[in-house]
N, C-alpha and C. Protein backbone atom coordinates (compact mmCIF):
# COMPACT_ATOMS: atom_id res chain seq x y z
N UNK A 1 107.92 107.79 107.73
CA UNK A 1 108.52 107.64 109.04
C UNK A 1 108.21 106.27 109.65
N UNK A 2 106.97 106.10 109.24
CA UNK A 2 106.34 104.26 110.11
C UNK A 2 107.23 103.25 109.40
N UNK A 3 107.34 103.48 107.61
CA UNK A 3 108.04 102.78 107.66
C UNK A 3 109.49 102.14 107.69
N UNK A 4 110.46 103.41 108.17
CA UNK A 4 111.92 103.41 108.10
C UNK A 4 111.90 103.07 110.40
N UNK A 5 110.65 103.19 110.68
CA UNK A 5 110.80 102.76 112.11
C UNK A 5 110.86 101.26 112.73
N UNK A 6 109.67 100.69 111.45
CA UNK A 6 109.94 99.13 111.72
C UNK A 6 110.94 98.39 111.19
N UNK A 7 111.55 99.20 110.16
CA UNK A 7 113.60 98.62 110.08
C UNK A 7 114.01 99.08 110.90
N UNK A 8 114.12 99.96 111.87
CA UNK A 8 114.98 100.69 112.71
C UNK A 8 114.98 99.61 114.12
N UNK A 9 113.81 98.95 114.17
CA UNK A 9 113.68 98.49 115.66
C UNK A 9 113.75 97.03 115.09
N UNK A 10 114.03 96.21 114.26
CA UNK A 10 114.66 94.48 114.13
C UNK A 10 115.19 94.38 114.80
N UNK A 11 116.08 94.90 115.26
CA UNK A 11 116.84 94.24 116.63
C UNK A 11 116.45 93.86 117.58
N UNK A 12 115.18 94.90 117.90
CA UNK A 12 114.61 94.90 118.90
C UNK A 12 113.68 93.63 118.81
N UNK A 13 112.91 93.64 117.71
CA UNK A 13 112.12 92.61 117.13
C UNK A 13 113.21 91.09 117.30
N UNK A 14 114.28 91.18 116.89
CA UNK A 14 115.18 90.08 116.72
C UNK A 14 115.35 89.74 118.49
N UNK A 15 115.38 90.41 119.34
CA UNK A 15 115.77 90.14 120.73
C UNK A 15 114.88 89.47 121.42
N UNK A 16 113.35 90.03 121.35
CA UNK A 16 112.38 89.69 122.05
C UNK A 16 111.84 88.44 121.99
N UNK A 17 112.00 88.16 120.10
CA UNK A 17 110.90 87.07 119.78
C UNK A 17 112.16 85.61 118.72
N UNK A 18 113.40 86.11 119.33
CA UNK A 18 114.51 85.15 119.17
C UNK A 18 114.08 84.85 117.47
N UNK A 19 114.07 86.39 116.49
CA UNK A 19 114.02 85.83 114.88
C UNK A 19 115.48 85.29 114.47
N UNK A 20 114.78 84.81 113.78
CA UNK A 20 115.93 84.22 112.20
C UNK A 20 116.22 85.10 111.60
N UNK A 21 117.16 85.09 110.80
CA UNK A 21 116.99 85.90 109.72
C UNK A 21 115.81 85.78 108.65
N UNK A 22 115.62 84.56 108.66
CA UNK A 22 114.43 84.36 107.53
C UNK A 22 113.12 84.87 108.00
N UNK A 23 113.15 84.55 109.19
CA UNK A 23 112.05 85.41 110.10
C UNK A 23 111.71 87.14 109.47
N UNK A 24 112.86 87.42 109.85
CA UNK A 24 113.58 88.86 109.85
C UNK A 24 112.71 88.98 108.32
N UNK A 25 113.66 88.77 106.83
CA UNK A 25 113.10 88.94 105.70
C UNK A 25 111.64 88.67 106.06
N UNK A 26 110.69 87.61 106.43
CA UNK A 26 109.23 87.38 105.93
C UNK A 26 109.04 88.70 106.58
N UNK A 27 109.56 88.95 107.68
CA UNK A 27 108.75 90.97 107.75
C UNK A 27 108.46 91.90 106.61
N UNK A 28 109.62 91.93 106.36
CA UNK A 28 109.73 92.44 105.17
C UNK A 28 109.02 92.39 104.20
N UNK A 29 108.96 90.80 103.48
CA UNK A 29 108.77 90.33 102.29
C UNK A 29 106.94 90.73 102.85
N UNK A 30 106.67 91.24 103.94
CA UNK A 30 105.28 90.77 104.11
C UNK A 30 105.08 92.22 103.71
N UNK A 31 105.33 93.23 104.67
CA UNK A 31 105.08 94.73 104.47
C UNK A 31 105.49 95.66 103.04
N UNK A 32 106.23 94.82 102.50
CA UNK A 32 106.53 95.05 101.04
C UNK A 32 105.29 94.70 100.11
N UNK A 33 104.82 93.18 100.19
CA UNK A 33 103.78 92.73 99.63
C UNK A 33 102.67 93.77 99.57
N UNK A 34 102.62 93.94 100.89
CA UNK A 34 101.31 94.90 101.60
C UNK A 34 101.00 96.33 100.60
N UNK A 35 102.29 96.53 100.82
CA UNK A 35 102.73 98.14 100.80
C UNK A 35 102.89 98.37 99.29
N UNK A 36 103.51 97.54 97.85
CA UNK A 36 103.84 97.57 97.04
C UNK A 36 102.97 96.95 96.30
N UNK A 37 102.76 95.76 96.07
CA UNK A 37 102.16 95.22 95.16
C UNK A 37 99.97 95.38 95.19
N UNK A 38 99.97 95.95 96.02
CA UNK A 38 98.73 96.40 96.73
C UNK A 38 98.28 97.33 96.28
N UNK A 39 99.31 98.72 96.36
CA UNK A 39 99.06 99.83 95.95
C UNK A 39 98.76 100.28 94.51
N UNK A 40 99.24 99.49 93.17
CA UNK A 40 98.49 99.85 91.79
C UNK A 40 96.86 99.34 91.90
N UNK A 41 96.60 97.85 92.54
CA UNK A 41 95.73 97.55 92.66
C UNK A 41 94.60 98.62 93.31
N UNK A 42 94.96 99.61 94.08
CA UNK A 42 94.11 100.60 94.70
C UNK A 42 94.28 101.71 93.76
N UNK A 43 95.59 101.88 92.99
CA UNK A 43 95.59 103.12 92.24
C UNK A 43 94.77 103.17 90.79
N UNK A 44 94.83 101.62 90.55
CA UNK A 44 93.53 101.32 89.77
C UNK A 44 92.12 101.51 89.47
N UNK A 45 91.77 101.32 91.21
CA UNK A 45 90.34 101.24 91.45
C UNK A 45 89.77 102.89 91.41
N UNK A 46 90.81 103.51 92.55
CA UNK A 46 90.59 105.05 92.80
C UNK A 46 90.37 105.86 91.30
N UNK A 47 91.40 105.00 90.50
CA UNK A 47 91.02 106.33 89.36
C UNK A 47 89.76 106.31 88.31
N UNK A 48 89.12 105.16 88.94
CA UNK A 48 88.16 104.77 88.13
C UNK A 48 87.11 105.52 89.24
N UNK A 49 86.52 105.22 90.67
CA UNK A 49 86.19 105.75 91.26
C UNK A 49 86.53 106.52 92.36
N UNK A 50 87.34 107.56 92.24
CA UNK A 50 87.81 108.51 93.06
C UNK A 50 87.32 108.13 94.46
N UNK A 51 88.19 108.10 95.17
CA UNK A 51 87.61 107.41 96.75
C UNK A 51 88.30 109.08 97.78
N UNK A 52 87.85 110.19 98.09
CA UNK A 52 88.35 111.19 99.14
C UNK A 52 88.66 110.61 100.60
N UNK A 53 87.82 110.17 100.98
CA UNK A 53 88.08 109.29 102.59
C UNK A 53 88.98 108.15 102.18
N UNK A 54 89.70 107.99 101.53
CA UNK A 54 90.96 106.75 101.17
C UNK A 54 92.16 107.16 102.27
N UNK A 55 92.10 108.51 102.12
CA UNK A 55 93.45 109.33 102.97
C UNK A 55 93.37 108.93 104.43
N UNK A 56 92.43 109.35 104.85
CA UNK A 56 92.45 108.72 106.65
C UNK A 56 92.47 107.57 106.70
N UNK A 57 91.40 106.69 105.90
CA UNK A 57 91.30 105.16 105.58
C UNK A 57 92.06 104.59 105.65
N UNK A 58 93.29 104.86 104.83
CA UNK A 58 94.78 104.38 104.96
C UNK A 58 95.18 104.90 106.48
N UNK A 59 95.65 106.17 107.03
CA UNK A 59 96.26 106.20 107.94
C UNK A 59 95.50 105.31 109.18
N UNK A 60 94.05 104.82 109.23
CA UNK A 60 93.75 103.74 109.96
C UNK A 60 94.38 102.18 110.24
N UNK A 61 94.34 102.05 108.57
CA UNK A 61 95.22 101.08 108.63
C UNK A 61 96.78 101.10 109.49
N UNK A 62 97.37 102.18 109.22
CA UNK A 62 98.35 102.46 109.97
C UNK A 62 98.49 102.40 111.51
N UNK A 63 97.39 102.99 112.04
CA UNK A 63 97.32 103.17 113.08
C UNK A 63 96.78 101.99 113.77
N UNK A 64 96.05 100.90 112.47
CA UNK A 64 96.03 99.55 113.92
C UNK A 64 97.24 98.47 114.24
N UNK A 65 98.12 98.98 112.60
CA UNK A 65 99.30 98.13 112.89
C UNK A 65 100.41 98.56 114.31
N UNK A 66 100.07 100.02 114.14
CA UNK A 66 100.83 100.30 115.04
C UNK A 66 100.71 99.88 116.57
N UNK A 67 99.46 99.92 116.97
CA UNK A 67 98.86 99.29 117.93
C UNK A 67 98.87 97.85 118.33
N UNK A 68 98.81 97.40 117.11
CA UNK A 68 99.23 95.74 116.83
C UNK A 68 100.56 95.29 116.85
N UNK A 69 101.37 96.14 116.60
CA UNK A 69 103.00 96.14 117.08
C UNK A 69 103.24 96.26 118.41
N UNK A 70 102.85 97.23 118.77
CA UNK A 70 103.20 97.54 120.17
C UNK A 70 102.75 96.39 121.26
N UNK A 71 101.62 95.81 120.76
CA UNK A 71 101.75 94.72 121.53
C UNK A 71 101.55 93.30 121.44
N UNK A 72 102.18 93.08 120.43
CA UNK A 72 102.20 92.05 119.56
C UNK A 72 102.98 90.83 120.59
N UNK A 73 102.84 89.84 120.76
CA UNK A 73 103.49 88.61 121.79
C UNK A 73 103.87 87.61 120.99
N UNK A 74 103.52 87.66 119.68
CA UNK A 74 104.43 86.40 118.94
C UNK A 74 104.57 86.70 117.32
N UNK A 75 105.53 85.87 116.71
CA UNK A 75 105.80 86.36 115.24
C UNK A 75 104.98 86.85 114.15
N UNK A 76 103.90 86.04 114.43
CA UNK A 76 102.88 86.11 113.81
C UNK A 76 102.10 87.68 113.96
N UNK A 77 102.03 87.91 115.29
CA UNK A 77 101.32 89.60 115.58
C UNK A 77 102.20 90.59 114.82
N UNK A 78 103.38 90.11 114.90
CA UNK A 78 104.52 91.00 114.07
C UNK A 78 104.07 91.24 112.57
N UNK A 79 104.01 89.72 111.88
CA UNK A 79 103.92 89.95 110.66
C UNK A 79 102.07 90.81 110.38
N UNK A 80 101.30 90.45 110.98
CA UNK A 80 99.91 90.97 110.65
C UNK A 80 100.26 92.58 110.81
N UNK A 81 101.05 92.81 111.74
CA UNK A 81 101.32 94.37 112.23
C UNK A 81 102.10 95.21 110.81
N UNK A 82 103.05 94.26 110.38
CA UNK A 82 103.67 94.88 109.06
C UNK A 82 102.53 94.76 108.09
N UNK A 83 101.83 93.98 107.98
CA UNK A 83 101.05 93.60 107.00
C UNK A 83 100.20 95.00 106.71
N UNK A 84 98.99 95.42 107.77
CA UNK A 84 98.45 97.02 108.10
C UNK A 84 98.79 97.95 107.68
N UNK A 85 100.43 97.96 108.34
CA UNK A 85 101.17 99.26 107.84
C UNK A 85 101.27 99.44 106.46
N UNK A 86 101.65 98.07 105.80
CA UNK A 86 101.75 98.17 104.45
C UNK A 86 100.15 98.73 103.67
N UNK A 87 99.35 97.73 104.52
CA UNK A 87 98.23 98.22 104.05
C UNK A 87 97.90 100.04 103.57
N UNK A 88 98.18 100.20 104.52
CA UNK A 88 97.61 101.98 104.85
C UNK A 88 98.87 102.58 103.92
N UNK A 89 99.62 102.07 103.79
CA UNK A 89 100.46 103.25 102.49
C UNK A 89 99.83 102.53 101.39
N UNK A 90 99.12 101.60 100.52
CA UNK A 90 98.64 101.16 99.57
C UNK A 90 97.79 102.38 99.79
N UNK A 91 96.78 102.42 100.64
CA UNK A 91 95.22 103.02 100.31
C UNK A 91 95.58 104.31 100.32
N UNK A 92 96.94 105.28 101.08
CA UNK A 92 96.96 106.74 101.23
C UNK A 92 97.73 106.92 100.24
N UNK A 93 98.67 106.44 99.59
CA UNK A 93 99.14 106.51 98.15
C UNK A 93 98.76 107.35 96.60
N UNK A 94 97.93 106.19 96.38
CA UNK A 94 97.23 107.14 95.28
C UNK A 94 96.53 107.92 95.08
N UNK A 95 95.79 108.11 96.31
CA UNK A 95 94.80 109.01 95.91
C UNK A 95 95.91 110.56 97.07
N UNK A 96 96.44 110.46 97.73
CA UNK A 96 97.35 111.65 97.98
C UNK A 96 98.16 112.39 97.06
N UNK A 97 98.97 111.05 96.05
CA UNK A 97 99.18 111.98 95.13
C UNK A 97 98.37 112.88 93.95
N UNK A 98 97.07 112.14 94.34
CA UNK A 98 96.28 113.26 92.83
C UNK A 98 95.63 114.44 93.86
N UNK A 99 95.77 114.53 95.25
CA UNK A 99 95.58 115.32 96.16
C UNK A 99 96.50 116.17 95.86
N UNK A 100 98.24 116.28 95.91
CA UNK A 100 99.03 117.11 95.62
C UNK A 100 99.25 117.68 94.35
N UNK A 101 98.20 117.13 93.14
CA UNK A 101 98.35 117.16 92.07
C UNK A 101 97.10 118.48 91.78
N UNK A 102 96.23 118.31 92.36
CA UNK A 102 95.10 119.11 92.16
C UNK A 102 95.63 120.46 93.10
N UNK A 103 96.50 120.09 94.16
CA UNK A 103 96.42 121.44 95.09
C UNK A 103 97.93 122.28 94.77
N UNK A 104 98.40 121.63 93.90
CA UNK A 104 99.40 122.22 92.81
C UNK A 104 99.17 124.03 92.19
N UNK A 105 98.52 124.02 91.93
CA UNK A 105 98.17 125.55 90.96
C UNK A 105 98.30 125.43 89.73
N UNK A 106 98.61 124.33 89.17
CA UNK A 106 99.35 123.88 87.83
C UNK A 106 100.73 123.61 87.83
N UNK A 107 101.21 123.84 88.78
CA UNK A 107 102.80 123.34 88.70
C UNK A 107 102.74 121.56 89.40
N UNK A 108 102.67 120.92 88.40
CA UNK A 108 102.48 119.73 88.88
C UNK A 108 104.16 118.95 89.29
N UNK A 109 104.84 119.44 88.21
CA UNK A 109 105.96 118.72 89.30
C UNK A 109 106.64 119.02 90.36
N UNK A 110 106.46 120.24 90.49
CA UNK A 110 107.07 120.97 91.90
C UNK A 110 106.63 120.47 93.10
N UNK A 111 104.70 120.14 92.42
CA UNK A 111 104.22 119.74 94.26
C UNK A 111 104.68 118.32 94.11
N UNK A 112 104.85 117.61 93.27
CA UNK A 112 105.11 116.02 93.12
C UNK A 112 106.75 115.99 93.77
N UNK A 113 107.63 116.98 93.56
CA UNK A 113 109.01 117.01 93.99
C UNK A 113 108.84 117.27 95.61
N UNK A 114 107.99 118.16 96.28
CA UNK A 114 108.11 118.60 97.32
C UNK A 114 107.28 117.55 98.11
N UNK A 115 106.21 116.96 97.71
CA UNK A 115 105.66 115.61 98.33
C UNK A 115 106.80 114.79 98.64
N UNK A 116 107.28 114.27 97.59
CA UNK A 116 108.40 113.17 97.41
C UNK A 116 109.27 113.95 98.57
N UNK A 117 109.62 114.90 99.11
CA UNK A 117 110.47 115.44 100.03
C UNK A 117 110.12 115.11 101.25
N UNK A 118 108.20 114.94 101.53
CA UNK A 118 108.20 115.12 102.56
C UNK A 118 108.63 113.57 103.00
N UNK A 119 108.42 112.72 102.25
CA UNK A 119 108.71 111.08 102.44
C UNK A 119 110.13 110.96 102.62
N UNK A 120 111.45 111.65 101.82
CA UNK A 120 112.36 111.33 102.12
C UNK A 120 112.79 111.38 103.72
N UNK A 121 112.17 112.69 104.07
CA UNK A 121 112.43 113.29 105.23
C UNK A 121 111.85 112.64 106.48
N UNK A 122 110.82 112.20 106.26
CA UNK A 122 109.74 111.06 107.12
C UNK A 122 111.16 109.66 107.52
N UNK A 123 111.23 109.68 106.53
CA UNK A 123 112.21 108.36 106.38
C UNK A 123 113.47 108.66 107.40
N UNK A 124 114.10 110.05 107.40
CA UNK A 124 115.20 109.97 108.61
C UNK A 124 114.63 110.34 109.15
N UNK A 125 113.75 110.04 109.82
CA UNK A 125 113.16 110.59 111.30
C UNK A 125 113.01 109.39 111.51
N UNK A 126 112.15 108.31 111.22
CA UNK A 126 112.07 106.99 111.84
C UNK A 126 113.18 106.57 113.26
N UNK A 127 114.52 106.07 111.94
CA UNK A 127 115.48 105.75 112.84
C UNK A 127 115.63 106.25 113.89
N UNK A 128 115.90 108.03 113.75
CA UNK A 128 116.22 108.78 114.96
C UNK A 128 114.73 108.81 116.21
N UNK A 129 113.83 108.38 116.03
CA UNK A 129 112.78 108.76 116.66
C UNK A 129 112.55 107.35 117.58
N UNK A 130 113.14 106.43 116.74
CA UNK A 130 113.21 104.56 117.48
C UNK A 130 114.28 105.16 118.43
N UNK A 131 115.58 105.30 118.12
CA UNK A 131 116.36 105.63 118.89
C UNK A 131 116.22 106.06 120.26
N UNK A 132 115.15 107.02 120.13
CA UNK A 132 114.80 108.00 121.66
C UNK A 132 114.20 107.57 121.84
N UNK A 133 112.87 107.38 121.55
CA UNK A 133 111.88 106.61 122.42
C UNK A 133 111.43 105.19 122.21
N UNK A 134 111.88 104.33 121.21
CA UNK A 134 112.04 102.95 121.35
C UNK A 134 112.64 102.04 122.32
N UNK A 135 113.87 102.24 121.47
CA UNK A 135 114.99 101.68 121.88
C UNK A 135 115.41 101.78 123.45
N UNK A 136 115.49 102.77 124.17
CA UNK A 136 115.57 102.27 125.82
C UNK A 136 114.31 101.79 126.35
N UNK A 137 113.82 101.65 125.88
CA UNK A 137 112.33 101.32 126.89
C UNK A 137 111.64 100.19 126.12
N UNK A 138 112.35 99.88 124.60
CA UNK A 138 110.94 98.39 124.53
C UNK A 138 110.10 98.59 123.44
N UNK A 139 109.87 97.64 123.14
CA UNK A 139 108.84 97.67 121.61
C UNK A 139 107.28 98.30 121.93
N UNK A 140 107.17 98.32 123.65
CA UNK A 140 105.90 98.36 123.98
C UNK A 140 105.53 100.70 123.50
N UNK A 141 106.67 100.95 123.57
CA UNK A 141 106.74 102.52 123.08
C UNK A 141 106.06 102.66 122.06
N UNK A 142 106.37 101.66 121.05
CA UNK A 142 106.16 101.78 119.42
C UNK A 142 104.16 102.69 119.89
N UNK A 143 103.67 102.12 120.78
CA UNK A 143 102.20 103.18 121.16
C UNK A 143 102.38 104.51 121.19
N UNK A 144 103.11 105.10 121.33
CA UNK A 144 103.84 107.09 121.08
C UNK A 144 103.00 107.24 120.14
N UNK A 145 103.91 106.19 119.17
CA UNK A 145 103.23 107.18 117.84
C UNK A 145 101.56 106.92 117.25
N UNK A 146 100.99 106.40 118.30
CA UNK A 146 99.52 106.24 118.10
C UNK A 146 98.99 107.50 117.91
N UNK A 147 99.06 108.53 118.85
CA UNK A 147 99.29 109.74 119.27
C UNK A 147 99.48 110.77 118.27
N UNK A 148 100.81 110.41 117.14
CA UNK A 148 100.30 110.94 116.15
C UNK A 148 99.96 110.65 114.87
N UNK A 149 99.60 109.28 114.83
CA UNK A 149 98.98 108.87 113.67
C UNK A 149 97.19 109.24 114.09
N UNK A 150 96.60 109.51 115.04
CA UNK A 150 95.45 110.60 115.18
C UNK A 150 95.31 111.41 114.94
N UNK A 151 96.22 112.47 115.17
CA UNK A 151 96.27 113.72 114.72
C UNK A 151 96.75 113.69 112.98
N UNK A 152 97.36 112.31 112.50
CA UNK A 152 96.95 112.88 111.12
C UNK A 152 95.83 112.26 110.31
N UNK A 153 95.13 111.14 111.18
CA UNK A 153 94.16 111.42 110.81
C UNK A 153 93.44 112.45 110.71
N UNK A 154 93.45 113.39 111.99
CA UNK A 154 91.94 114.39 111.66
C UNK A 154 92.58 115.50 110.87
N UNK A 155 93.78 115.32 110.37
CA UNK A 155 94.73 116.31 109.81
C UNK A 155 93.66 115.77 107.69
N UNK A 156 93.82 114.67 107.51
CA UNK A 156 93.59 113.61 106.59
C UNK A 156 92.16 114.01 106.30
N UNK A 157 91.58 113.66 107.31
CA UNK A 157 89.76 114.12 107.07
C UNK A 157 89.46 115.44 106.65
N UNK A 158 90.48 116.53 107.36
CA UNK A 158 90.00 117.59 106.54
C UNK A 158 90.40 117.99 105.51
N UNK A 159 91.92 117.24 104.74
CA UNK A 159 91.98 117.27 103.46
C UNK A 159 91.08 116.26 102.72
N UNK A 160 90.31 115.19 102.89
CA UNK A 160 90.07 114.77 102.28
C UNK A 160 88.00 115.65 102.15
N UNK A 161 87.54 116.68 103.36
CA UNK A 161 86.67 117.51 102.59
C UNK A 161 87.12 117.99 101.34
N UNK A 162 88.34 119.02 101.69
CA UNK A 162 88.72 119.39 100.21
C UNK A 162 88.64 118.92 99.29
N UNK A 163 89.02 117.66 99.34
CA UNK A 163 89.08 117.08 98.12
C UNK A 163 88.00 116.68 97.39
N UNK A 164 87.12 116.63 98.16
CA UNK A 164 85.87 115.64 98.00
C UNK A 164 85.12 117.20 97.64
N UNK A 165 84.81 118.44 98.00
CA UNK A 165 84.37 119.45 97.36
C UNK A 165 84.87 119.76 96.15
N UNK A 166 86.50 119.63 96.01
CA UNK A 166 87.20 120.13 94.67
C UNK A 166 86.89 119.19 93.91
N UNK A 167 86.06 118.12 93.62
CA UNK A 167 85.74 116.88 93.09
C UNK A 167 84.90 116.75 92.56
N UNK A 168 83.57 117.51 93.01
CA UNK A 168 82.17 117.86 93.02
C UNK A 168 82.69 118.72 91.97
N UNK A 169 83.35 120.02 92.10
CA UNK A 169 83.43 121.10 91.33
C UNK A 169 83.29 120.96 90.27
N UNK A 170 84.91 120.06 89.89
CA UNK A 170 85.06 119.71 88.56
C UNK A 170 84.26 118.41 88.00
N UNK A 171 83.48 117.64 88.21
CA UNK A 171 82.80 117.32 87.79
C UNK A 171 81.61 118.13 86.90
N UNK A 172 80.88 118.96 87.67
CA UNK A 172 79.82 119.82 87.47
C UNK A 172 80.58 121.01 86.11
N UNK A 173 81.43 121.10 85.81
CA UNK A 173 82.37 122.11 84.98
C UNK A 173 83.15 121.33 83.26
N UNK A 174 82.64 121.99 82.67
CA UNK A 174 83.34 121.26 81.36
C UNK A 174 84.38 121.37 81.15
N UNK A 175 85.39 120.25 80.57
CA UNK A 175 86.59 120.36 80.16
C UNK A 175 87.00 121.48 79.58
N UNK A 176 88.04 121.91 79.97
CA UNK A 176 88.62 123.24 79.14
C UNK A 176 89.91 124.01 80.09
N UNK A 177 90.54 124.39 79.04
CA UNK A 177 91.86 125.45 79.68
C UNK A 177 91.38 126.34 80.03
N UNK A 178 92.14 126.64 81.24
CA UNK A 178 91.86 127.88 82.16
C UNK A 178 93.56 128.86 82.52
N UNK A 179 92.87 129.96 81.54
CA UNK A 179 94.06 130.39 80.97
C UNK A 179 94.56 131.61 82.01
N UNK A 180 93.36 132.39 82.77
CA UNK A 180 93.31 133.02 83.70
C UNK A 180 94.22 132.44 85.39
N UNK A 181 95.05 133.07 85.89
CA UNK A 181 95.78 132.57 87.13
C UNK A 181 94.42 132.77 88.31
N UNK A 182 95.29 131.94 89.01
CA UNK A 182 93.76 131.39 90.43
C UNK A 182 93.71 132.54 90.94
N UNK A 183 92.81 133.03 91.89
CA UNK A 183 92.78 133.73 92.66
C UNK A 183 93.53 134.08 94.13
N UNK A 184 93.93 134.60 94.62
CA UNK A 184 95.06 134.58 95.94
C UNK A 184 94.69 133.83 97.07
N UNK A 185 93.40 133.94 97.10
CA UNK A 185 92.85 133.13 98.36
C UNK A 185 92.60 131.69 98.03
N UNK A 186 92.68 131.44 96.79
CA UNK A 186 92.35 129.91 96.39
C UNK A 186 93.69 129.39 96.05
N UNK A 187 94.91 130.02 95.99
CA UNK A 187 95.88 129.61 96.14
C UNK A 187 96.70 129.32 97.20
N UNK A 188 96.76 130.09 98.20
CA UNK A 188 96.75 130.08 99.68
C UNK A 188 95.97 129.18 100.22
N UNK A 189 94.77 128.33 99.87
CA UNK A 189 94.21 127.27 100.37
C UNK A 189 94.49 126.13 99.67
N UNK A 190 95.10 126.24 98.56
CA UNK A 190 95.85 125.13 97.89
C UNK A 190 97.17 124.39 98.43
N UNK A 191 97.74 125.80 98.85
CA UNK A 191 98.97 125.76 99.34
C UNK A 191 99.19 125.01 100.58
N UNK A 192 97.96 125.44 101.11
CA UNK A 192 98.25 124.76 102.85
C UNK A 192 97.60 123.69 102.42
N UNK A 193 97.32 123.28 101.61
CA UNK A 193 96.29 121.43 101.82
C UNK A 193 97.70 120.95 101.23
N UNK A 194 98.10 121.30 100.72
CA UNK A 194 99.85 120.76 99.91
C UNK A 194 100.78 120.48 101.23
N UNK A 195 100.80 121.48 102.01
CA UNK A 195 101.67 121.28 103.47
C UNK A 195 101.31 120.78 104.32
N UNK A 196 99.69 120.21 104.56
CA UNK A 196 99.55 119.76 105.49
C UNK A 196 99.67 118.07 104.90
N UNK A 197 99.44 117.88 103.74
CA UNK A 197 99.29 116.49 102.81
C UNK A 197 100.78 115.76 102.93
N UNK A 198 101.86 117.20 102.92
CA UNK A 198 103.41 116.33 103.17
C UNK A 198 103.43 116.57 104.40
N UNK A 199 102.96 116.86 105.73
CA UNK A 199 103.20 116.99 106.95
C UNK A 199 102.62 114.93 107.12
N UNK A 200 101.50 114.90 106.16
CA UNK A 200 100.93 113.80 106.69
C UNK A 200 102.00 112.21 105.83
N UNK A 201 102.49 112.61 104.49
CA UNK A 201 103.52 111.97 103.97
C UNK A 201 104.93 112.01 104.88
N UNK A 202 105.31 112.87 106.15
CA UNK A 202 106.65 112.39 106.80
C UNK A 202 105.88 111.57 107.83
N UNK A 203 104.86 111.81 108.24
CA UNK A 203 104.38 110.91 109.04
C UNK A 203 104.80 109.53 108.79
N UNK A 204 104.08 108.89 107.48
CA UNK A 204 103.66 107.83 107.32
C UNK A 204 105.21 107.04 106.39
N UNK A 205 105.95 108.06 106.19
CA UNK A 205 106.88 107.59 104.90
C UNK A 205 106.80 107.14 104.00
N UNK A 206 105.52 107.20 103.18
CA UNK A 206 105.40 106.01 102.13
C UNK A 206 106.01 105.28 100.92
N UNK A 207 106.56 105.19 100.30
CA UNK A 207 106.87 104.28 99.27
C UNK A 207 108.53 104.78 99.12
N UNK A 208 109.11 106.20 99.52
CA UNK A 208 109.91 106.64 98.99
C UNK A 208 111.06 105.97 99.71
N UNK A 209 112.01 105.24 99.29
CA UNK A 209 113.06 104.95 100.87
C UNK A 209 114.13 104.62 99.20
């Protein structure tokens, strides 16, 4: 959603701070950098040392760009502001998806399909959400969604206990098939760390557009 919002509002960006088009692209070319070429570099590191607090970590990042947008006074605050955002989908990236991967049950592509859903869906909300509360009132709004990039943080922290217990587990446990189905209550807590993980993927929209 953060990031189909800062395409949604260029205009707005284009009005205030009289961009170029070339202007316009270095946004881009910056939050792309951020956001893309960033993220193997973290998906690298994580899988070597599993990082659980990566998940809020990232949505921090998010949340100072957003702050840094909202009141940003020259091109430059702009681009550092894309820069953040990009940041925080690098760091909530990889390690979310081995979050949806573990809280799967074994159906690993279903939760990987229904993640990927929650991003598509993140993504049309942006526009429509600049629309209402951007767009008549000013870039200075873009602060709303401070509001709920908090709440997924503390949404984030408590998946990332989970994770960080389910982590411990299997460590301590030897490799091997587990041929027996989970238990009902450990599936039901799988389930909701899966829904609350894409509640926190429409938030942020990450990579999917």
């Amino acid at each position: 959603m953060i990031q189909s919002l800062i395409l949604a509002i260029y205009p707005l960006l284009q009005a205030e701070f009289s961009l170029t088009f070339v202007q316009i692209g270095l946004i881009t070319l910056t939050f792309q950098l951020a956001s893309s070429l960033l993220q193997p570099v973290v998906g690298y590191w994580t899988d070597k040392y599993p990082m659980p607090w990566s998940l809020p970590v990232g949505m921090c990042f998010t949340l100072s760009g957003l702050v840094l947008l909202a009141m940003a006074g020259s091109f430059g605050g702009v681009l550092l502001a894309a820069a953040l955002v990009g940041t925080g989908s690098s760091v909530f990236h990889p390690e979310s998806s081995r979050v949806a991967r573990m809280a799967s049950g074994g159906r690993h592509g279903l939760a990987q399909s229904i993640f990927q859903v929650g991003g598509n869906f993140g993504s049309s909300l942006g526009p429509l959400l600049a629309a209402v509360i951007i767009a008549p009132y000013g870039k200075g709004n873009v602060a709303w969604f401070v509001l709920a990039a908090l709440l997924a943080i503390v949404v984030l922290a408590q998946i990332s206990r989970w994770y960080a217990a389910q982590h411990r587990i299997a460590k301590g446990k030897p490799k091997a098939i587990i041929a027996n189905p989970l238990p009902r209550n450990k599936v039901v807590l799988a389930v909701s760390v899966l829904l609350l993980l894409i509640f926190s993927e429409i938030f942020l929209y990450g990579e999917h557009q």
